[in-house]
PDB file of N, CA and C in Angstrom:
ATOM      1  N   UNK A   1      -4.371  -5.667 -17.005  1.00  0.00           N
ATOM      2  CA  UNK A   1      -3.125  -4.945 -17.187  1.00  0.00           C
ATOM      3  C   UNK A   1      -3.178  -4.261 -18.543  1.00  0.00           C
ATOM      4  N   UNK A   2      -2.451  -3.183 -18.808  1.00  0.00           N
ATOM      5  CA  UNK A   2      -2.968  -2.405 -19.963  1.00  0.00           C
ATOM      6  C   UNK A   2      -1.837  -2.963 -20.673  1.00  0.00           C
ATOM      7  N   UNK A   3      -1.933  -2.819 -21.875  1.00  0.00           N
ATOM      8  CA  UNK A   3      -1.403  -3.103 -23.139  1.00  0.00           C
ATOM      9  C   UNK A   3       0.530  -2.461 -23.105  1.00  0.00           C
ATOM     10  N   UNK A   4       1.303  -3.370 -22.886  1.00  0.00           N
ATOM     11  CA  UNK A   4       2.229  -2.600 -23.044  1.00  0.00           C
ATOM     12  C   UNK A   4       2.803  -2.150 -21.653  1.00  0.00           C
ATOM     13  N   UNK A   5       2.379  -2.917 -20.780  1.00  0.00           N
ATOM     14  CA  UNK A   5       2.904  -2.629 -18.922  1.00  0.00           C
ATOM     15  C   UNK A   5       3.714  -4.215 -18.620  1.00  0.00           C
ATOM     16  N   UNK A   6       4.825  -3.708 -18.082  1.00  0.00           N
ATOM     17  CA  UNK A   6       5.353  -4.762 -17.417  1.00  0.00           C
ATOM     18  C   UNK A   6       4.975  -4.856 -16.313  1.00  0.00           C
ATOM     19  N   UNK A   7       4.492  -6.723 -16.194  1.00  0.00           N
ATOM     20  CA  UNK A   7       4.322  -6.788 -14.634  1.00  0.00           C
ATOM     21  C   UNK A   7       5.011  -6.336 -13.948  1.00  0.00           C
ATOM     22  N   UNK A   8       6.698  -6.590 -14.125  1.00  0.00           N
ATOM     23  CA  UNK A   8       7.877  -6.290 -13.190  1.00  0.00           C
ATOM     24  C   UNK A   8       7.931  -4.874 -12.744  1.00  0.00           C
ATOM     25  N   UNK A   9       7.618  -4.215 -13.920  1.00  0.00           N
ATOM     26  CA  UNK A   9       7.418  -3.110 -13.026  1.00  0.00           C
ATOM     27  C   UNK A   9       6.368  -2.644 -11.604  1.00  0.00           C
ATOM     28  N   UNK A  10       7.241  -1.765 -10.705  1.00  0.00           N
ATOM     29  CA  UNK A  10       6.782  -1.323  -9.598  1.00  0.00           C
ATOM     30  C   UNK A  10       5.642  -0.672  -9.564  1.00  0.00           C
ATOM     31  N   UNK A  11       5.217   0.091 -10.762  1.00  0.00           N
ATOM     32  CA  UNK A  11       4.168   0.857 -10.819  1.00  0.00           C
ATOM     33  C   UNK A  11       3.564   1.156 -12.669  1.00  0.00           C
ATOM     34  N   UNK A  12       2.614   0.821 -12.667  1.00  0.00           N
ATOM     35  CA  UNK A  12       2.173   0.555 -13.675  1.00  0.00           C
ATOM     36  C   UNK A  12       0.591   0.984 -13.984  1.00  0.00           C
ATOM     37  N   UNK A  13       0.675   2.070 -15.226  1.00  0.00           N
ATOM     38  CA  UNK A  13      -0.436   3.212 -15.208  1.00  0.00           C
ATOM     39  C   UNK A  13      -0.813   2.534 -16.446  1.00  0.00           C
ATOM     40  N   UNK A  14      -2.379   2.728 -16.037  1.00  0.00           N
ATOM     41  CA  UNK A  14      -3.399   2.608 -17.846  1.00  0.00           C
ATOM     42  C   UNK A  14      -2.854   3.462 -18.879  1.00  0.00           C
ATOM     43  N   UNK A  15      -3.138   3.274 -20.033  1.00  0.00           N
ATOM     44  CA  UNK A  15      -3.035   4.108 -20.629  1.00  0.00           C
ATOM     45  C   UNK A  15      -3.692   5.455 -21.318  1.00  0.00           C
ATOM     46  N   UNK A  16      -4.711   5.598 -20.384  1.00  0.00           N
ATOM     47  CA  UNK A  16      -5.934   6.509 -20.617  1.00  0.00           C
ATOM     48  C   UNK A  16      -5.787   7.300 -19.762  1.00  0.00           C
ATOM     49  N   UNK A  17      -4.627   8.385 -19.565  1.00  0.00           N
ATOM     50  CA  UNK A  17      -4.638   9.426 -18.854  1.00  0.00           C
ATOM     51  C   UNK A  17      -5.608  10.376 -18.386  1.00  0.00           C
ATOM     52  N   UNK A  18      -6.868  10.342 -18.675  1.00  0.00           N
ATOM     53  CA  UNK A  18      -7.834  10.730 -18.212  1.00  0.00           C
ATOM     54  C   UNK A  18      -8.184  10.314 -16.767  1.00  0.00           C
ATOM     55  N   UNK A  19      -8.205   9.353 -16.845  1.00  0.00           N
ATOM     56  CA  UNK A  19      -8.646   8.754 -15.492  1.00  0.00           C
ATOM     57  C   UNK A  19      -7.120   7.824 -14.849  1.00  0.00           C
ATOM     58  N   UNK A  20      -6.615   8.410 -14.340  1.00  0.00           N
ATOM     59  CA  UNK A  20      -4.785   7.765 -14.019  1.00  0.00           C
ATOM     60  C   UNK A  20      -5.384   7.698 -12.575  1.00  0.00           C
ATOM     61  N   UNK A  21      -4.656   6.022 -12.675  1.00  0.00           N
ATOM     62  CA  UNK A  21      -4.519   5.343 -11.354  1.00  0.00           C
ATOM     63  C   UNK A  21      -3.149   5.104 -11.606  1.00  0.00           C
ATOM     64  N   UNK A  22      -2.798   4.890 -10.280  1.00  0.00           N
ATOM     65  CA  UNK A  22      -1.349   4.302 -10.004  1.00  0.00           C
ATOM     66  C   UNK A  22      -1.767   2.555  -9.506  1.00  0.00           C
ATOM     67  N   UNK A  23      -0.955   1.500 -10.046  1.00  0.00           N
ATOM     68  CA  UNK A  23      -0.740  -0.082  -9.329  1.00  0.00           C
ATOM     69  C   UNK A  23       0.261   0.059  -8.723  1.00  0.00           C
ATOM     70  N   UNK A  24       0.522  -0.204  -7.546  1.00  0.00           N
ATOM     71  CA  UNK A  24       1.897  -0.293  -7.395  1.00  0.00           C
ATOM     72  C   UNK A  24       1.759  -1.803  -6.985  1.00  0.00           C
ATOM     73  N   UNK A  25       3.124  -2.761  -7.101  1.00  0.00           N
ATOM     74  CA  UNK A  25       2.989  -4.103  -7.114  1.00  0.00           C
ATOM     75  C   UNK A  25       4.086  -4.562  -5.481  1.00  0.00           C
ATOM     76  N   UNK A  26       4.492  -3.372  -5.579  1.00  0.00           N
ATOM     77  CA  UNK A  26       5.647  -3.457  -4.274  1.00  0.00           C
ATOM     78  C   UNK A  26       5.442  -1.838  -3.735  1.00  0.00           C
ATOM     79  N   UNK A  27       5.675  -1.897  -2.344  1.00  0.00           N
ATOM     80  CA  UNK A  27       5.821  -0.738  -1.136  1.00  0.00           C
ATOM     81  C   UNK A  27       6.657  -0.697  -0.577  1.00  0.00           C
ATOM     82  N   UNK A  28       7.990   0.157  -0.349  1.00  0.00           N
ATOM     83  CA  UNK A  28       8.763  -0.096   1.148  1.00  0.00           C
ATOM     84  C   UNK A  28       9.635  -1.409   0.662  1.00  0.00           C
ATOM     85  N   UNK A  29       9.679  -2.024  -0.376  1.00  0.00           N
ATOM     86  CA  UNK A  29      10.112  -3.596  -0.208  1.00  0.00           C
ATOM     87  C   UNK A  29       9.299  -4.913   0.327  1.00  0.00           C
ATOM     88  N   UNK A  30       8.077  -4.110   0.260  1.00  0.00           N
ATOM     89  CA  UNK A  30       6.738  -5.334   0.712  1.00  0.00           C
ATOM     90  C   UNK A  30       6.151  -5.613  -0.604  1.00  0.00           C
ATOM     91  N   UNK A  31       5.849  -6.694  -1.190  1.00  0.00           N
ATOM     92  CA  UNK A  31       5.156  -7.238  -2.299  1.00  0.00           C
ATOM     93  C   UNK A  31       3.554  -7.424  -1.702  1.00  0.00           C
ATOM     94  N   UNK A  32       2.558  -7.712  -2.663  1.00  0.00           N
ATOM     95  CA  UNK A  32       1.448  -7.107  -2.482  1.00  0.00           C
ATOM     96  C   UNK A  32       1.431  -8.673  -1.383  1.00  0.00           C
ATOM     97  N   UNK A  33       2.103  -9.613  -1.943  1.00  0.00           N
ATOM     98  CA  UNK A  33       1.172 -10.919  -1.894  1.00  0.00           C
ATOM     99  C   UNK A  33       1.945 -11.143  -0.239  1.00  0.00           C
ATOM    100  N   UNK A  34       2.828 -10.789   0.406  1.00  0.00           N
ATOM    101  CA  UNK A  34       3.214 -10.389   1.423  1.00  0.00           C
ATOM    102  C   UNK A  34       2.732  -9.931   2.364  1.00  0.00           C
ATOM    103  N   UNK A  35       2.271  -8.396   1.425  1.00  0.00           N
ATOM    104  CA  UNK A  35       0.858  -7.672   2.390  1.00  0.00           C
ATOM    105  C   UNK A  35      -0.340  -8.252   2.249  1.00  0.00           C
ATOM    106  N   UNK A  36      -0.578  -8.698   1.525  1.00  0.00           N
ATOM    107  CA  UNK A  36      -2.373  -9.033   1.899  1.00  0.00           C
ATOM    108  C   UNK A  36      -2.804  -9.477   3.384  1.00  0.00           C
ATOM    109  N   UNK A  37      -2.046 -10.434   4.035  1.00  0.00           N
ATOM    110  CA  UNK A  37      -3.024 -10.818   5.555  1.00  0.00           C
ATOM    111  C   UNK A  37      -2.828  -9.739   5.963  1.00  0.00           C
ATOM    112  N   UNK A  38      -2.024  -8.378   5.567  1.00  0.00           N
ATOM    113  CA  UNK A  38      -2.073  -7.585   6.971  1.00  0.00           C
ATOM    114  C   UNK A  38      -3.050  -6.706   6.308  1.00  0.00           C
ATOM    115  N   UNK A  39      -3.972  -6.433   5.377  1.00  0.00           N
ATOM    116  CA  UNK A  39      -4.990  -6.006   4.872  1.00  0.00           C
ATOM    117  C   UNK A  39      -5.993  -5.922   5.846  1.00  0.00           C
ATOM    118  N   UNK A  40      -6.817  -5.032   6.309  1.00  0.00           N
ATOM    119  CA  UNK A  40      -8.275  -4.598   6.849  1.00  0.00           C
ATOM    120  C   UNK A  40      -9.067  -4.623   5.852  1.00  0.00           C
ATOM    121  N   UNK A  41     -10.417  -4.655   5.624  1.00  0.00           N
ATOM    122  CA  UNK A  41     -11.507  -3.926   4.796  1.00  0.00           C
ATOM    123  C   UNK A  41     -12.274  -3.738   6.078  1.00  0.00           C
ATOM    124  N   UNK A  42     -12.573  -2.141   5.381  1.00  0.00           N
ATOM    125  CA  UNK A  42     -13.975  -1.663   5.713  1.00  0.00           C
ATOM    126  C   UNK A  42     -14.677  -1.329   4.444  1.00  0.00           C
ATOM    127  N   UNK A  43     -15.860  -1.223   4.533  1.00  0.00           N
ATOM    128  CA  UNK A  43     -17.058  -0.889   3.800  1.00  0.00           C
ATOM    129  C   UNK A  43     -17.578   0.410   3.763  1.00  0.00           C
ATOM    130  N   UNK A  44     -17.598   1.455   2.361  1.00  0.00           N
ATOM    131  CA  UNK A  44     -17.902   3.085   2.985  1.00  0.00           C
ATOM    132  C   UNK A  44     -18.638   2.913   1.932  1.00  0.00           C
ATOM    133  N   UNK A  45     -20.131   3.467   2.057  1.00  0.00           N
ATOM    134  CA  UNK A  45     -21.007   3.692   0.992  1.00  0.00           C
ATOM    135  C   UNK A  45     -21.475   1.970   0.097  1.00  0.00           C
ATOM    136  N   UNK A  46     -21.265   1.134   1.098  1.00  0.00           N
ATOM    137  CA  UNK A  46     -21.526  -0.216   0.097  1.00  0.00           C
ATOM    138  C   UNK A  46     -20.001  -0.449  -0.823  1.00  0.00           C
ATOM    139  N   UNK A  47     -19.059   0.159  -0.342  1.00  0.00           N
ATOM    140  CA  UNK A  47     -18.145   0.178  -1.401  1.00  0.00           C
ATOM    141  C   UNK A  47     -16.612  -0.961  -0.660  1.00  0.00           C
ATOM    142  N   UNK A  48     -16.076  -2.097  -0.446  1.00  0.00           N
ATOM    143  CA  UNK A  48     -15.261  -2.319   0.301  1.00  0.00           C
ATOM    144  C   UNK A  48     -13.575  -1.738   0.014  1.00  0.00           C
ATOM    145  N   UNK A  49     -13.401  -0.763   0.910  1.00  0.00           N
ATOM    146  CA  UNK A  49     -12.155  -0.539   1.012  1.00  0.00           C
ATOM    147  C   UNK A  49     -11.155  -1.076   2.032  1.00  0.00           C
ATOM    148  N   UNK A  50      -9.831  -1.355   1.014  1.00  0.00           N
ATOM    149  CA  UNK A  50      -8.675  -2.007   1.800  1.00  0.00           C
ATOM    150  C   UNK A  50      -8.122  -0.913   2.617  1.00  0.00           C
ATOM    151  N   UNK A  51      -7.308  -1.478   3.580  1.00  0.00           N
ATOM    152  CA  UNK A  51      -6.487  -0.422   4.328  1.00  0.00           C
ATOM    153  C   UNK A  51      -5.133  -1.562   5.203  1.00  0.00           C
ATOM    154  N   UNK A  52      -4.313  -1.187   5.243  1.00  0.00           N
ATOM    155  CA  UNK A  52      -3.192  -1.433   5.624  1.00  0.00           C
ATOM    156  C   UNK A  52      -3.106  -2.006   7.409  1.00  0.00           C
ATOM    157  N   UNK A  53      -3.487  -2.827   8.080  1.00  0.00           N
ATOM    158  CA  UNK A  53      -3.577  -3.029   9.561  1.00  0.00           C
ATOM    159  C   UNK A  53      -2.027  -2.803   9.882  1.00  0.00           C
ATOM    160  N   UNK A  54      -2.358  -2.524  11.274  1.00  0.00           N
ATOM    161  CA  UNK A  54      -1.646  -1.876  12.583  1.00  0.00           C
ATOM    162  C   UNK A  54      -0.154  -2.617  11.989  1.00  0.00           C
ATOM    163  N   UNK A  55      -0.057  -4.120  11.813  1.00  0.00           N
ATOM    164  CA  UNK A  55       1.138  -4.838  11.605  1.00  0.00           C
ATOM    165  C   UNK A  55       1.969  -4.484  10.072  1.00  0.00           C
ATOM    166  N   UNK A  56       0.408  -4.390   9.392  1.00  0.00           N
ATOM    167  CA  UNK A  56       1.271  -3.848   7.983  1.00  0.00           C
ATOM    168  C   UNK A  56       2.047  -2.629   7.779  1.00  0.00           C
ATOM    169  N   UNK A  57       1.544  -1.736   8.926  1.00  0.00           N
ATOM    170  CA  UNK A  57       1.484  -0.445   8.797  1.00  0.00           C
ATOM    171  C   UNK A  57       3.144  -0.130   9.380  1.00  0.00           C
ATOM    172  N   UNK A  58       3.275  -1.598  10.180  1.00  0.00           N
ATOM    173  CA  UNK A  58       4.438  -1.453  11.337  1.00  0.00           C
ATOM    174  C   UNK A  58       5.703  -1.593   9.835  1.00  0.00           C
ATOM    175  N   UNK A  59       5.202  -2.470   9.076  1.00  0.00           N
ATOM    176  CA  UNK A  59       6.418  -2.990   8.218  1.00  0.00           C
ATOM    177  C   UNK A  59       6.611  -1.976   7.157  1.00  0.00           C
ATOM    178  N   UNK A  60       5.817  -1.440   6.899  1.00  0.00           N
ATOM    179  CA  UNK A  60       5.764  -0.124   5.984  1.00  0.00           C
ATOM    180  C   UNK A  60       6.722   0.732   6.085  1.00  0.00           C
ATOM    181  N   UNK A  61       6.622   0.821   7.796  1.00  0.00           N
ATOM    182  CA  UNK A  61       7.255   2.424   8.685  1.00  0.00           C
ATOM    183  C   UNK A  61       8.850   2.020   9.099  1.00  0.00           C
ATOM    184  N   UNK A  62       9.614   1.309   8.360  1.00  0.00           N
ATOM    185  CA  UNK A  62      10.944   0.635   8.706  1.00  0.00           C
ATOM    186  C   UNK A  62      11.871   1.425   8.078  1.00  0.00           C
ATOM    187  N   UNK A  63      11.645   2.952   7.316  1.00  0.00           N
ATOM    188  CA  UNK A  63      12.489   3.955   6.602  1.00  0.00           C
ATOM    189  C   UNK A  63      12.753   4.526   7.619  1.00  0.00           C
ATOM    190  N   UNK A  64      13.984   5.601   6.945  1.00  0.00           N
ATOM    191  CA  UNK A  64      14.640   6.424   8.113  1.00  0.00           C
ATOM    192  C   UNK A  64      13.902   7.124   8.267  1.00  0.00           C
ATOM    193  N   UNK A  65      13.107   7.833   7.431  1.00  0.00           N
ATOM    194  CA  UNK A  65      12.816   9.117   7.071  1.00  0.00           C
ATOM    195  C   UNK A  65      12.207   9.692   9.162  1.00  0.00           C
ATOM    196  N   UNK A  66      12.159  11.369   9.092  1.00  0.00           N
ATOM    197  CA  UNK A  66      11.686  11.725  10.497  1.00  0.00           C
ATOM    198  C   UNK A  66      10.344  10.832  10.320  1.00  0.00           C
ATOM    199  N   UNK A  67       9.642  10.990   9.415  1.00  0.00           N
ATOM    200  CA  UNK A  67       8.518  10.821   9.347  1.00  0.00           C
ATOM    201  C   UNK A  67       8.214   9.118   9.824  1.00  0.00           C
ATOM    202  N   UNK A  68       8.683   8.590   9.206  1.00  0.00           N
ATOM    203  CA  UNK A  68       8.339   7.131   9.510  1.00  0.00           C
ATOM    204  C   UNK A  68       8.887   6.600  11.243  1.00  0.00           C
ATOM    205  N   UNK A  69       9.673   7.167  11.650  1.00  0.00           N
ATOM    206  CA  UNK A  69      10.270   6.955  12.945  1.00  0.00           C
ATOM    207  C   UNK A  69       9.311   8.021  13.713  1.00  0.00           C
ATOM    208  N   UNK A  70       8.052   8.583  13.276  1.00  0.00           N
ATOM    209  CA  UNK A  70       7.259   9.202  14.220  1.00  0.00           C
ATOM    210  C   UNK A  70       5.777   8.707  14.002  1.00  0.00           C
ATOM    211  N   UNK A  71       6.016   8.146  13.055  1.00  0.00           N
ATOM    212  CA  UNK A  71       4.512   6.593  12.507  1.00  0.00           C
ATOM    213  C   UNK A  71       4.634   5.313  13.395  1.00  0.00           C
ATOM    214  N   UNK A  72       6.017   4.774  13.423  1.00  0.00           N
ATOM    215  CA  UNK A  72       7.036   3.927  14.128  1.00  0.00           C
ATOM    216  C   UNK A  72       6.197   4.021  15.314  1.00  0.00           C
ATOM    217  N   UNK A  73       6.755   5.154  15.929  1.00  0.00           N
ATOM    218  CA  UNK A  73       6.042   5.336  17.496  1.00  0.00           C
ATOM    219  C   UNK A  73       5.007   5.350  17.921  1.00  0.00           C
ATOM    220  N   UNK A  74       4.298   5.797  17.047  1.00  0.00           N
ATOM    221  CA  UNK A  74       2.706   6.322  17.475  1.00  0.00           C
ATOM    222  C   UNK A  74       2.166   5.073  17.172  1.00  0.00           C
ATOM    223  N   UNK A  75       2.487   3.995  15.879  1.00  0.00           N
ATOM    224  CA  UNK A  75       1.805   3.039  16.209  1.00  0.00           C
ATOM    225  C   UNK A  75       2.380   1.472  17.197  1.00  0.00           C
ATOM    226  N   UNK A  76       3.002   2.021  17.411  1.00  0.00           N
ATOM    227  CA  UNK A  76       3.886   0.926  18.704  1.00  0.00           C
ATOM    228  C   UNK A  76       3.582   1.009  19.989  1.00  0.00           C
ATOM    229  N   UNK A  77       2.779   2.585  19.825  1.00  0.00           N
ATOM    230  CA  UNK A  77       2.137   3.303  21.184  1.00  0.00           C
ATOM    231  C   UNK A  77       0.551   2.854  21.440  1.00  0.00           C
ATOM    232  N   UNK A  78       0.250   2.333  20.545  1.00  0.00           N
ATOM    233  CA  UNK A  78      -1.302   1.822  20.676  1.00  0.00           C
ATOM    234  C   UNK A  78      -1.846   0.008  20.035  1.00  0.00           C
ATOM    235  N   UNK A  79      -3.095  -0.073  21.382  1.00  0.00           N
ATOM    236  CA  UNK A  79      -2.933  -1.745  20.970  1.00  0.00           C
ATOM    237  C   UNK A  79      -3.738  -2.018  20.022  1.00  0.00           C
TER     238      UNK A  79
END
């Protein structure tokens, strides 16, 4: 954690703007430690990347927005 970041906070940047990542510690009202079983990895280049599974993806998509009520569907539409 960089010097000067609250855990509590939601999102929390290095301080070396050169290379800016975003943490975010919460999504949607999901905490990380919440999401983790619904975590996938795949592997691209020897490299393991996380990704969000079908169930996480479901709890994510619980906003009004058009958008999420057309994520909603499409993944409710497949097994």
């Amino acid at each position: 954690m960089a010097p000067g970041s609250d855990p509590e906070d939601e999102l929390t940047r290095p301080p070396d703007d050169n290379d800016l990542v975003d943490l975010m510690t919460e999504a949607c009202g999901v905490s990380f430690q919440e999401a983790e079983p619904g975590i996938e990895w795949e592997t691209v280049a020897g490299v393991p990347i996380p990704f969000a599974g079908k169930s996480l993806m479901l709890q994510l998509k619980q906003g009004q927005r058009d958008k999420d009520k057309i994520d909603r569907n499409f993944l409710e539409s497949i097994d």
